[in-house]
C-alpha atoms as a PDB file:
ATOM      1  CA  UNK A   1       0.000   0.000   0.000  1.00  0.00           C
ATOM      2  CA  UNK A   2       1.281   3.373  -0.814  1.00  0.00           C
ATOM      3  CA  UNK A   3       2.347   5.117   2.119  1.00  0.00           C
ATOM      4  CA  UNK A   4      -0.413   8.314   1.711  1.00  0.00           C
ATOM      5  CA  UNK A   5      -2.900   5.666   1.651  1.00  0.00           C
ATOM      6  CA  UNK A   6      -3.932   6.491   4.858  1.00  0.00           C
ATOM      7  CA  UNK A   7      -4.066   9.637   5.482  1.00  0.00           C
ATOM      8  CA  UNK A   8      -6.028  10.352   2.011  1.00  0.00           C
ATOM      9  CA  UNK A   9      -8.850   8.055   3.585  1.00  0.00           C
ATOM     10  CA  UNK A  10      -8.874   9.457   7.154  1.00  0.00           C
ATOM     11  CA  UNK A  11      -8.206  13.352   7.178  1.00  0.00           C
ATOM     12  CA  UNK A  12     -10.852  15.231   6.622  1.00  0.00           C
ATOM     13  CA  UNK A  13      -8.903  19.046   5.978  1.00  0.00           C
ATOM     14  CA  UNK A  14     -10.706  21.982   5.357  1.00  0.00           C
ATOM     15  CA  UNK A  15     -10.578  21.880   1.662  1.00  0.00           C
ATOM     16  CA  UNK A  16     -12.312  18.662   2.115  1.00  0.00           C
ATOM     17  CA  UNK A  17     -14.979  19.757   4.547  1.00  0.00           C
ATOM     18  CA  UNK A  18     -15.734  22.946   2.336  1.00  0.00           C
ATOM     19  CA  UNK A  19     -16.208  20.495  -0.569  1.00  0.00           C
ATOM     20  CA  UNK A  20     -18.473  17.927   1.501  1.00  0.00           C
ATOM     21  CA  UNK A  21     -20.372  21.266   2.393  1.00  0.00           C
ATOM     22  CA  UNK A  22     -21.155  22.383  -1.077  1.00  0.00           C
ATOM     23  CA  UNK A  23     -22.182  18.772  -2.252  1.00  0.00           C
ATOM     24  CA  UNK A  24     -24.624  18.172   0.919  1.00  0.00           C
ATOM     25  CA  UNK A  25     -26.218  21.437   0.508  1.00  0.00           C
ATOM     26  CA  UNK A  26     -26.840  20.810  -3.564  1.00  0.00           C
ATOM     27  CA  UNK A  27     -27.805  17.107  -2.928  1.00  0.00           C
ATOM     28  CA  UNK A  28     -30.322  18.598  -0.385  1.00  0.00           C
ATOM     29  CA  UNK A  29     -31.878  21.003  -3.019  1.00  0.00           C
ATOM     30  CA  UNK A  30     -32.010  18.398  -5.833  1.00  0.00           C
ATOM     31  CA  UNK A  31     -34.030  16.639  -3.336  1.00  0.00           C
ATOM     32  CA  UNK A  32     -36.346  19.359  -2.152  1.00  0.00           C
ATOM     33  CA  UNK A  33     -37.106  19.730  -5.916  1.00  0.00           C
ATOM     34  CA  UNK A  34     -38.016  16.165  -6.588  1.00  0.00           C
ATOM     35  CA  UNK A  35     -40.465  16.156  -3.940  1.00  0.00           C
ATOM     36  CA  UNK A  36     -44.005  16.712  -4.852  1.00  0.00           C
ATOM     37  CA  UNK A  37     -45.137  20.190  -4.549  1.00  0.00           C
ATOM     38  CA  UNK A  38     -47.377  20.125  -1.935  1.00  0.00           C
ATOM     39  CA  UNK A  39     -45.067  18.068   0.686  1.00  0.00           C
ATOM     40  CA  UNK A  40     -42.948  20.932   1.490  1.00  0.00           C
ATOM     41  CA  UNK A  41     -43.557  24.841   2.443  1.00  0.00           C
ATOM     42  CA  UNK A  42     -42.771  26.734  -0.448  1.00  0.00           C
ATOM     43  CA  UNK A  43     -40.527  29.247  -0.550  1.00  0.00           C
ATOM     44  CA  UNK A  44     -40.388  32.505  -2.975  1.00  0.00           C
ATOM     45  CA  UNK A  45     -36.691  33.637  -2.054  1.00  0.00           C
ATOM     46  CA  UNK A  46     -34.965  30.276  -2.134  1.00  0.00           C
ATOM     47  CA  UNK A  47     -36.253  29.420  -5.143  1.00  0.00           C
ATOM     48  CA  UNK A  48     -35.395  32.893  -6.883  1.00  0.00           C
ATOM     49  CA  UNK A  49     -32.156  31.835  -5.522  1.00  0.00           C
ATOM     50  CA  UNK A  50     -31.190  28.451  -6.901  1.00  0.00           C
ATOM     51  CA  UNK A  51     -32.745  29.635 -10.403  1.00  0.00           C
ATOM     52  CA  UNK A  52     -30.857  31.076 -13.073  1.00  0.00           C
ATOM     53  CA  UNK A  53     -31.540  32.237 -17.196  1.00  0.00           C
ATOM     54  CA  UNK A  54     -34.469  30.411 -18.509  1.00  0.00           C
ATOM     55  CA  UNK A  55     -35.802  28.887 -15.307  1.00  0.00           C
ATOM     56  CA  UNK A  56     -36.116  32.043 -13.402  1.00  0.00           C
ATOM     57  CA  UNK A  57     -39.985  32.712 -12.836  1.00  0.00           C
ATOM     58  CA  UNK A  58     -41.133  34.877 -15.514  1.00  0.00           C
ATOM     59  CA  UNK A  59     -42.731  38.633 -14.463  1.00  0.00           C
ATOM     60  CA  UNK A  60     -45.035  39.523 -12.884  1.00  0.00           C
ATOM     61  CA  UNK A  61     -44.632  36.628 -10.896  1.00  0.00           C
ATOM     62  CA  UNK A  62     -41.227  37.501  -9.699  1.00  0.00           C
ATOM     63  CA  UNK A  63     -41.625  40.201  -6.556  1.00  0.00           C
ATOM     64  CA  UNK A  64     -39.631  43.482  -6.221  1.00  0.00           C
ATOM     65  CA  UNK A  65     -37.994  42.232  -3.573  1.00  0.00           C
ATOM     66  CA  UNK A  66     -36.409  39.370  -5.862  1.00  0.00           C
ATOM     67  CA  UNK A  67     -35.614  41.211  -8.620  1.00  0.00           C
ATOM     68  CA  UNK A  68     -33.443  43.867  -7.032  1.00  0.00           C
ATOM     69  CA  UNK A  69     -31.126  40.776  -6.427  1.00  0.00           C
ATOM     70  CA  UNK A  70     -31.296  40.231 -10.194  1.00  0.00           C
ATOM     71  CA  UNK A  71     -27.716  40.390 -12.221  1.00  0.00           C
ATOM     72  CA  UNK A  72     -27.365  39.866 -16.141  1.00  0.00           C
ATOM     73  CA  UNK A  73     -26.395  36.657 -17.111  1.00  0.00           C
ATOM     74  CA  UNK A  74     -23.500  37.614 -19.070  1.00  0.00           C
ATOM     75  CA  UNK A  75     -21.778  38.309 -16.356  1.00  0.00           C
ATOM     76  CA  UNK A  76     -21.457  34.510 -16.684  1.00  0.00           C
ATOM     77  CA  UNK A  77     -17.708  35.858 -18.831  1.00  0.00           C
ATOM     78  CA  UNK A  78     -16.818  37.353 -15.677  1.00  0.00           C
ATOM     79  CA  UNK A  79     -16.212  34.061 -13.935  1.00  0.00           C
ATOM     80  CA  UNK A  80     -14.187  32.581 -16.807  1.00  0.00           C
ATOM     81  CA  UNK A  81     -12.369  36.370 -17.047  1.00  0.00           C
ATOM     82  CA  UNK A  82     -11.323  35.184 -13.398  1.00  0.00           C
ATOM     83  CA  UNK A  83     -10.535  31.399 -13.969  1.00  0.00           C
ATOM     84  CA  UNK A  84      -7.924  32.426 -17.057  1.00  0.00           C
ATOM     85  CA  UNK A  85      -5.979  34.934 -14.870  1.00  0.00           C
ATOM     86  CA  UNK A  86      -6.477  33.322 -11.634  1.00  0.00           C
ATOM     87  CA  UNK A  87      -5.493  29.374 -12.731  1.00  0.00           C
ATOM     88  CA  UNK A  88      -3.076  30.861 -15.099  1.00  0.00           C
ATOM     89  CA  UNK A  89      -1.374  32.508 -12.610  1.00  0.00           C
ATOM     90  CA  UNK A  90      -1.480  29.480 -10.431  1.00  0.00           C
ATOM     91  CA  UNK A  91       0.055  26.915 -13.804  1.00  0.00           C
ATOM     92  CA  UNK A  92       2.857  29.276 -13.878  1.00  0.00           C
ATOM     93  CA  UNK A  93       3.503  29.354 -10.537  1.00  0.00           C
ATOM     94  CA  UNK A  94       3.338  25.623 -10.976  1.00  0.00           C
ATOM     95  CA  UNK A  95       5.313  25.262 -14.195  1.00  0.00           C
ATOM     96  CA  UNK A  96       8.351  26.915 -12.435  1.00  0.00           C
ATOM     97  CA  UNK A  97       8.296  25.031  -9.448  1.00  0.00           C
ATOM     98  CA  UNK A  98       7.975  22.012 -11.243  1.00  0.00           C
ATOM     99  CA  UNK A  99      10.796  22.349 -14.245  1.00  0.00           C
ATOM    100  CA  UNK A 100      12.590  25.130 -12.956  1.00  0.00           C
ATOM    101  CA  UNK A 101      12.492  24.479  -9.024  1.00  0.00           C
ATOM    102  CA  UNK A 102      11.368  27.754  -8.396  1.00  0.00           C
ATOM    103  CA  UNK A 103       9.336  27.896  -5.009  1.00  0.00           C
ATOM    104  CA  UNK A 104       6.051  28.751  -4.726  1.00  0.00           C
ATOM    105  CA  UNK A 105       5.452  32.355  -2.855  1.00  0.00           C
ATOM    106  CA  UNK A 106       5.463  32.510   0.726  1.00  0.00           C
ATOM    107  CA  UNK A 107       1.750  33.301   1.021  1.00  0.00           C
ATOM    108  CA  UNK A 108       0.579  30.904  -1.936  1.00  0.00           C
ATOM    109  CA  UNK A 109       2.772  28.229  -0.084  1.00  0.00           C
ATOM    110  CA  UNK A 110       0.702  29.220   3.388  1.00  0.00           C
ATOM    111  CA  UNK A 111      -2.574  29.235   2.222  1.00  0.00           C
ATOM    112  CA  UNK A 112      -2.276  25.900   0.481  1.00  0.00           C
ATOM    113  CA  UNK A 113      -0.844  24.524   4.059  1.00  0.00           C
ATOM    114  CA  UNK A 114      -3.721  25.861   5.336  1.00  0.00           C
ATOM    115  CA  UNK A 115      -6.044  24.376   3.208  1.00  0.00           C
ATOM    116  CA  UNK A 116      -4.924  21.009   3.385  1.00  0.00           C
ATOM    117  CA  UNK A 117      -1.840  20.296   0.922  1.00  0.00           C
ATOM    118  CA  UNK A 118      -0.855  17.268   0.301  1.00  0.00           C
ATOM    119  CA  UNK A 119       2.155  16.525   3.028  1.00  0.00           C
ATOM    120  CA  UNK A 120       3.102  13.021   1.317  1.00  0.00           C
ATOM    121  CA  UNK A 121       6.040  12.655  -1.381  1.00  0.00           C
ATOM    122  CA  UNK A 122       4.859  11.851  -5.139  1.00  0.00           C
ATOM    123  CA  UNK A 123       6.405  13.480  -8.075  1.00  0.00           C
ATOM    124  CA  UNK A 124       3.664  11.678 -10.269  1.00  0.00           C
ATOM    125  CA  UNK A 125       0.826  13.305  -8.059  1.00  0.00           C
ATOM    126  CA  UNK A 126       2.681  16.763  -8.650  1.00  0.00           C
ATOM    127  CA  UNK A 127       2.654  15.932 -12.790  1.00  0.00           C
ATOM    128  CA  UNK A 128      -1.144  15.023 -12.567  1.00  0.00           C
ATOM    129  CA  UNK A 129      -2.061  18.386 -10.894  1.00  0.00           C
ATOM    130  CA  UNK A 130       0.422  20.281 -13.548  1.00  0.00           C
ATOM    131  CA  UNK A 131      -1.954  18.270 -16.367  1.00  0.00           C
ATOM    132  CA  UNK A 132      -5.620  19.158 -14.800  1.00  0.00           C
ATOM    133  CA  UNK A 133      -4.552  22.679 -14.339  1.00  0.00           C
ATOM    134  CA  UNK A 134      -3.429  22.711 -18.061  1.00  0.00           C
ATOM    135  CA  UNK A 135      -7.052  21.088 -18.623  1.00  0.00           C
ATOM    136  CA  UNK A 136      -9.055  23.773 -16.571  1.00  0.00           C
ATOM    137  CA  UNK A 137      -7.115  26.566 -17.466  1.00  0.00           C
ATOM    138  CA  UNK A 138      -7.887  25.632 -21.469  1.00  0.00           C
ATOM    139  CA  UNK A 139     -11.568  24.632 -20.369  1.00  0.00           C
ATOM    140  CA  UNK A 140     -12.079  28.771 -19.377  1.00  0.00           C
ATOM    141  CA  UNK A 141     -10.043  29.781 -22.125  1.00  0.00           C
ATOM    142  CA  UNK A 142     -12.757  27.447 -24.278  1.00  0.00           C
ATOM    143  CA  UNK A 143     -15.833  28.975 -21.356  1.00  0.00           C
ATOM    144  CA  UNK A 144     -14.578  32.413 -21.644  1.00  0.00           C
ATOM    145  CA  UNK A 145     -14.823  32.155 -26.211  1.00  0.00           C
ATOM    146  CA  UNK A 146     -17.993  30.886 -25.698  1.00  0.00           C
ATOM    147  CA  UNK A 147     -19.362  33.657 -23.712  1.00  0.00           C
ATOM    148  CA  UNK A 148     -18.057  36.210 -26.036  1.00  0.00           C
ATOM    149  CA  UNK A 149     -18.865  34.406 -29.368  1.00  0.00           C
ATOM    150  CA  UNK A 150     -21.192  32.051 -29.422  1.00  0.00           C
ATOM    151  CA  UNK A 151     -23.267  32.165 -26.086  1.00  0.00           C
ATOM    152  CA  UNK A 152     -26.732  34.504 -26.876  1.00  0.00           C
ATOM    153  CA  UNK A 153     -27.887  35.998 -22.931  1.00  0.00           C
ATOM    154  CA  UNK A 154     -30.653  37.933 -23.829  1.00  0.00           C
ATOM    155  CA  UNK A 155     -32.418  39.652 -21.345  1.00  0.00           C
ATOM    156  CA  UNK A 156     -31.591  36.167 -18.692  1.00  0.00           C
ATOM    157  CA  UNK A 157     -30.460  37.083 -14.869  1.00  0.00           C
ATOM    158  CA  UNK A 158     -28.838  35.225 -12.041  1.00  0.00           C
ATOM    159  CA  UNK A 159     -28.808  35.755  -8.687  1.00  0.00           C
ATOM    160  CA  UNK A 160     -26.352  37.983  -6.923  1.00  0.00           C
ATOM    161  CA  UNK A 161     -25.322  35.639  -4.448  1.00  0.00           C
ATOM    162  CA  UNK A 162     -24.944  33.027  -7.726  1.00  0.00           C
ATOM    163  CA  UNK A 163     -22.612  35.382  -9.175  1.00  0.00           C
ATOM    164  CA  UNK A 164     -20.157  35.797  -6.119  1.00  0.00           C
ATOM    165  CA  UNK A 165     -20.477  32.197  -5.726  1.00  0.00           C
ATOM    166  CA  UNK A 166     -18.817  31.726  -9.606  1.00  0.00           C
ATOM    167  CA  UNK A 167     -16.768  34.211  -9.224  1.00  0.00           C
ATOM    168  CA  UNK A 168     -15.031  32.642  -5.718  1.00  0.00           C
ATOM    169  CA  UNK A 169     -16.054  29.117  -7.145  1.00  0.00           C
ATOM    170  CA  UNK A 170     -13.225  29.328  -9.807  1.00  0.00           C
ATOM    171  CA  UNK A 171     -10.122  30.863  -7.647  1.00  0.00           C
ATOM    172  CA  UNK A 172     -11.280  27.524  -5.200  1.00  0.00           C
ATOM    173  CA  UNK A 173     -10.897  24.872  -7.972  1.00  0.00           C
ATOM    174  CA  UNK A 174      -7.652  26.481  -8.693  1.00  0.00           C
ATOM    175  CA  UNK A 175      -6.676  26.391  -5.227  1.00  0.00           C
ATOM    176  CA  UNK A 176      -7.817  22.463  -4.784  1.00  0.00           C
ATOM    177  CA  UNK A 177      -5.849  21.159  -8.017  1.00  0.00           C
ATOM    178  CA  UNK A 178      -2.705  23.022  -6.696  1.00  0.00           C
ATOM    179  CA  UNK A 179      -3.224  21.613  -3.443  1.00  0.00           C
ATOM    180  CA  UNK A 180      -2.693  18.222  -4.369  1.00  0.00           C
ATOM    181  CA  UNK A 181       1.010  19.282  -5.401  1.00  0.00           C
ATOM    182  CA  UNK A 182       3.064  17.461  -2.545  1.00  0.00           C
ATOM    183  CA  UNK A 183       4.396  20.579  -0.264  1.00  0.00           C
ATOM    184  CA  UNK A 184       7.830  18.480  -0.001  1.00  0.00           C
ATOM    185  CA  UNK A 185       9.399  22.253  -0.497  1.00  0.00           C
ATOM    186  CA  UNK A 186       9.597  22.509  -3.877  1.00  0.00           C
ATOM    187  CA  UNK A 187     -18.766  34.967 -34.282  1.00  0.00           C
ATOM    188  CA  UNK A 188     -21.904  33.911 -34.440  1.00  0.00           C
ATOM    189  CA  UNK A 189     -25.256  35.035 -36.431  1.00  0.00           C
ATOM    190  CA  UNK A 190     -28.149  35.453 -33.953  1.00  0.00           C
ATOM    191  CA  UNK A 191     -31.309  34.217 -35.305  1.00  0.00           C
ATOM    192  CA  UNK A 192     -33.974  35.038 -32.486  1.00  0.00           C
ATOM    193  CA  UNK A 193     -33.953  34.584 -28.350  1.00  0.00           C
ATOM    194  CA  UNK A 194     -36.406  32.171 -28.478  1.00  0.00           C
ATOM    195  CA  UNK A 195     -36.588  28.982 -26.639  1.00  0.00           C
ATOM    196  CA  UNK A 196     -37.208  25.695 -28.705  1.00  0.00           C
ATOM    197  CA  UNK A 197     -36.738  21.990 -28.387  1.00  0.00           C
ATOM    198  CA  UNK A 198     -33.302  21.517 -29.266  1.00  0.00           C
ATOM    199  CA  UNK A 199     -32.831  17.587 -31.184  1.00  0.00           C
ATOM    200  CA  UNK A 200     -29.950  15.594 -32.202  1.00  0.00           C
ATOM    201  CA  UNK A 201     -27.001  13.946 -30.659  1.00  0.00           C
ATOM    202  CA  UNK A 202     -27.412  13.899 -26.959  1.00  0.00           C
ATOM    203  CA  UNK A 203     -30.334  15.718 -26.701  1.00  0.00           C
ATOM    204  CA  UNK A 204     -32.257  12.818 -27.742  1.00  0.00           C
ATOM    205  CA  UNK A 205     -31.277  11.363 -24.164  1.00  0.00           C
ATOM    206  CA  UNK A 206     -31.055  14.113 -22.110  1.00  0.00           C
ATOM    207  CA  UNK A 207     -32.355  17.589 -21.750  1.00  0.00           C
ATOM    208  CA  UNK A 208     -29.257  19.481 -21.061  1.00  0.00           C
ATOM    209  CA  UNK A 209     -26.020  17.676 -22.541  1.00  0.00           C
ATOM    210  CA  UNK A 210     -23.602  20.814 -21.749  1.00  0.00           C
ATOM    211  CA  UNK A 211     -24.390  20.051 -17.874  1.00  0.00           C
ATOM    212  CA  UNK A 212     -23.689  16.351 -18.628  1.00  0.00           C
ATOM    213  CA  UNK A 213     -20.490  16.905 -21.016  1.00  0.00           C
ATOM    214  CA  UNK A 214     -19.724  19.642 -17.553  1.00  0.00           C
ATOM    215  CA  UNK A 215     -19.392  16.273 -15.398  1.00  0.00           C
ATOM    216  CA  UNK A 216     -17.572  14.158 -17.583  1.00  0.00           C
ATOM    217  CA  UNK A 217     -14.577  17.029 -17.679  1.00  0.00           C
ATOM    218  CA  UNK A 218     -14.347  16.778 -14.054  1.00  0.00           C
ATOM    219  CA  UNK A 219     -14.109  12.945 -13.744  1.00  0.00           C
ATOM    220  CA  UNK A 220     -11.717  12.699 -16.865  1.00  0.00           C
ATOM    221  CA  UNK A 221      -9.971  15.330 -14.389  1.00  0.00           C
ATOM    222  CA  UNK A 222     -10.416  12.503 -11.935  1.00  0.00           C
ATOM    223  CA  UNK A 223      -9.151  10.059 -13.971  1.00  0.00           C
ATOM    224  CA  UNK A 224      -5.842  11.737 -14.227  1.00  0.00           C
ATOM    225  CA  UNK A 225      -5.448  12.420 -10.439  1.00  0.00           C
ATOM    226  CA  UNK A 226      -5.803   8.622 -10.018  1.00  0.00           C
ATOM    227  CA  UNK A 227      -9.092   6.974  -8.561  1.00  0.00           C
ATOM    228  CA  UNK A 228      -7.856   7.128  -5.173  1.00  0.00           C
ATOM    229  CA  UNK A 229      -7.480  10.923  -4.813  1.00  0.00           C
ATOM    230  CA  UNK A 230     -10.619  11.813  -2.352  1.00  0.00           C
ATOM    231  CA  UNK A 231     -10.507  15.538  -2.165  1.00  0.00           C
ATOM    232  CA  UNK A 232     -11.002  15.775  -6.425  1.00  0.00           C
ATOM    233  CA  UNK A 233     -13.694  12.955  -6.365  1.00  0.00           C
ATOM    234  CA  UNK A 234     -15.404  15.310  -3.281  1.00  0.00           C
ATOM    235  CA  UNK A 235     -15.084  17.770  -6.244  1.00  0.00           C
ATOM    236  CA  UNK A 236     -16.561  15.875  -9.015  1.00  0.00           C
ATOM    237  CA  UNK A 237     -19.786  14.813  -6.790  1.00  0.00           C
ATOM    238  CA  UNK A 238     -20.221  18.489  -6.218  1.00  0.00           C
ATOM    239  CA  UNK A 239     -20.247  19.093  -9.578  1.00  0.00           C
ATOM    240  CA  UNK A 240     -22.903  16.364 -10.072  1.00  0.00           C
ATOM    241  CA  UNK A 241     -24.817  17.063  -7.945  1.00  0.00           C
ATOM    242  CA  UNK A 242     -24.631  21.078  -9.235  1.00  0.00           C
ATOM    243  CA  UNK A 243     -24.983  20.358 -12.551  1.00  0.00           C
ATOM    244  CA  UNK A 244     -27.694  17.297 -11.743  1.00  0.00           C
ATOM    245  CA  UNK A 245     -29.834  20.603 -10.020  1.00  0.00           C
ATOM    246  CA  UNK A 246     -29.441  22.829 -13.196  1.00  0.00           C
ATOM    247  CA  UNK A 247     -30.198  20.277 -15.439  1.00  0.00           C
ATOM    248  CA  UNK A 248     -33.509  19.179 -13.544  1.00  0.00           C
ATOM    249  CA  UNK A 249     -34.484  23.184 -13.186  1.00  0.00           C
ATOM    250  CA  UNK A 250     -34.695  23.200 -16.806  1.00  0.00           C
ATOM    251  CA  UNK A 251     -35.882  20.206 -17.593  1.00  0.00           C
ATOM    252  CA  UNK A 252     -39.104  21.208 -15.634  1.00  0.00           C
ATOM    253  CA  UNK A 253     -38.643  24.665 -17.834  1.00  0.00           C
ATOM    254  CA  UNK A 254     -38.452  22.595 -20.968  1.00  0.00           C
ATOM    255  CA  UNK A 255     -41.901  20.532 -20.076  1.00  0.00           C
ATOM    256  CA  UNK A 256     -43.239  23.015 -18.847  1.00  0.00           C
ATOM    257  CA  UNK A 257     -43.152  25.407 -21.527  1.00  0.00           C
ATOM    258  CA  UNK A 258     -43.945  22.808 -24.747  1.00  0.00           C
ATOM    259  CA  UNK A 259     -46.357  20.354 -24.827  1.00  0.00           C
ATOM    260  CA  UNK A 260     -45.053  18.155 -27.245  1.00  0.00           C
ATOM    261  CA  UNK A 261     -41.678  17.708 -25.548  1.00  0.00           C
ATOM    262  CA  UNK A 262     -40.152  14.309 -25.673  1.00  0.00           C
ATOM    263  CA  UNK A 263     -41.428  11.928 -23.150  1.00  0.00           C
ATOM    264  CA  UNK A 264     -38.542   9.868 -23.223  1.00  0.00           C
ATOM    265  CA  UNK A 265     -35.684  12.761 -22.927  1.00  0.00           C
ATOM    266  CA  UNK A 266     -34.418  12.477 -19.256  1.00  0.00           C
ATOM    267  CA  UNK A 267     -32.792  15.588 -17.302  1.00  0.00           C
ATOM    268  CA  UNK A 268     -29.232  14.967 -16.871  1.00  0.00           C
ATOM    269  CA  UNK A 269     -28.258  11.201 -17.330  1.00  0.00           C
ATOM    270  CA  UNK A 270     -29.760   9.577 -20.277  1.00  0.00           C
ATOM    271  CA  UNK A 271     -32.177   6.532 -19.406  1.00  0.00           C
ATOM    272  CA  UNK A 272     -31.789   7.226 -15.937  1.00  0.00           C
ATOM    273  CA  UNK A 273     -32.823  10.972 -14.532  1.00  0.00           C
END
């Protein structure tokens, strides 16, 4: 047995914790939105809050009182504006320390001791990181293109406290990859902003493919930290569970809005939900 064996299956650092946190609380809302309405007290506010773009209730449904929280959705570039500079200044601190033995900065070095760094030898864990840092840092490059090129907003909105969660969501996943680095010292035409039933390729299984193809990033991600590495795989059933949420919100949207929408297209994972 490899001798970090142990302490990847028994410490539970903050990093951790803050992970478990975020993927309890989204599990808990998926639930609260599978139950039938009716079960559980409604609630105005929270569900202004979890709701984003197309799924936001419609006016004049929407109170004052939730629409002063309101924030456009193409503000979405903002958080990929973040992840480039952020995670790319993180892969070059990275690429130095790695090939040129260049030490992290003092304060990088603390918070990422204080977070939970790794505090096991592994050059190959160190290599992995370097790789799905490479791989987020090109996924906002690819987010941040999309935003600016191909995405159409419209008149959508998102929550305020959504948009400072994005914003601090991508300097975290920065801050997790990096600290599983051992600390052993070292243009598009716009045709209308209409909603219709999208068909072909995967959305003849599933509602919203972009949240699925969102998951399968994060466990290739997974894949290349190893299977054993338990704060990334906290990560990845975050993101599920996130992305599960956003797909079923729509889906709902989706059957709500046409009546002729496919029976047999599920939310997120195709046969399944």
């Amino acid at each position: 047995m490899a001798p970090w064996a142990g302490v990847e299956l028994s410490a539970l650092n903050p990093l951790r914790a803050l992970w478990l946190a975020l993927t309890a609380a989204f599990l808990l809302t998926l639930v609260l939105q599978l139950v039938p309405a009716g079960l559980v007290p409604g609630c105005a506010l929270f569900q202004d809050l979890i709701r984003y773009g197309k799924t936001k209730r419609e006016e004049p449904s929407r109170s004052a009182a939730c629409r002063v929280f309101d924030v456009p959705k193409r503000y979405f570039s903002h958080f990929y504006v973040i992840s480039v500079l952020w995670n790319g200044f993180l892969l070059w601190h990275l690429t130095q320390s790695l090939f040129l033995g260049v030490p992290f900065p003092y304060w990088l070095h603390g918070l990422l001791r204080i977070l939970g760094a790794a505090q096991f030898q592994g050059s190959e864990l160190a290599l992995s990181a370097f790789l799905v840092l490479v791989f987020l840092w090109l996924h906002s490059l690819r987010r941040l293109f999309e935003c600016f090129y191909v995405s159409v907003f419209s008149n959508a909105v998102i929550h305020v406290v959504q948009y400072c969660f994005g914003l601090v969501y991508y300097v975290l996943i920065g801050l997790t990859v990096l600290s599983q680095v051992p600390m052993d010292g070292r243009n598009g035409v716009v045709i209308h902003c209409n909603h219709r039933i999208p068909f072909g390729d995967w959305f003849e299984y599933v509602s919203s493919p972009n949240y699925l193809a969102e998951l399968m990033i994060y466990i290739s991600m997974a894949v290349t930290f190893g299977f054993h590495n338990l704060t990334w795989w906290l990560v990845v059933t975050y993101v599920f569970f996130s992305q599960a949420l956003s797909a079923l919100l729509s889906h709902k949207f989706y059957k709500s809005k046409f009546v002729s929408y496919p029976k047999h297209r599920k939310a997120f994972l195709p046969f399944l939900f």
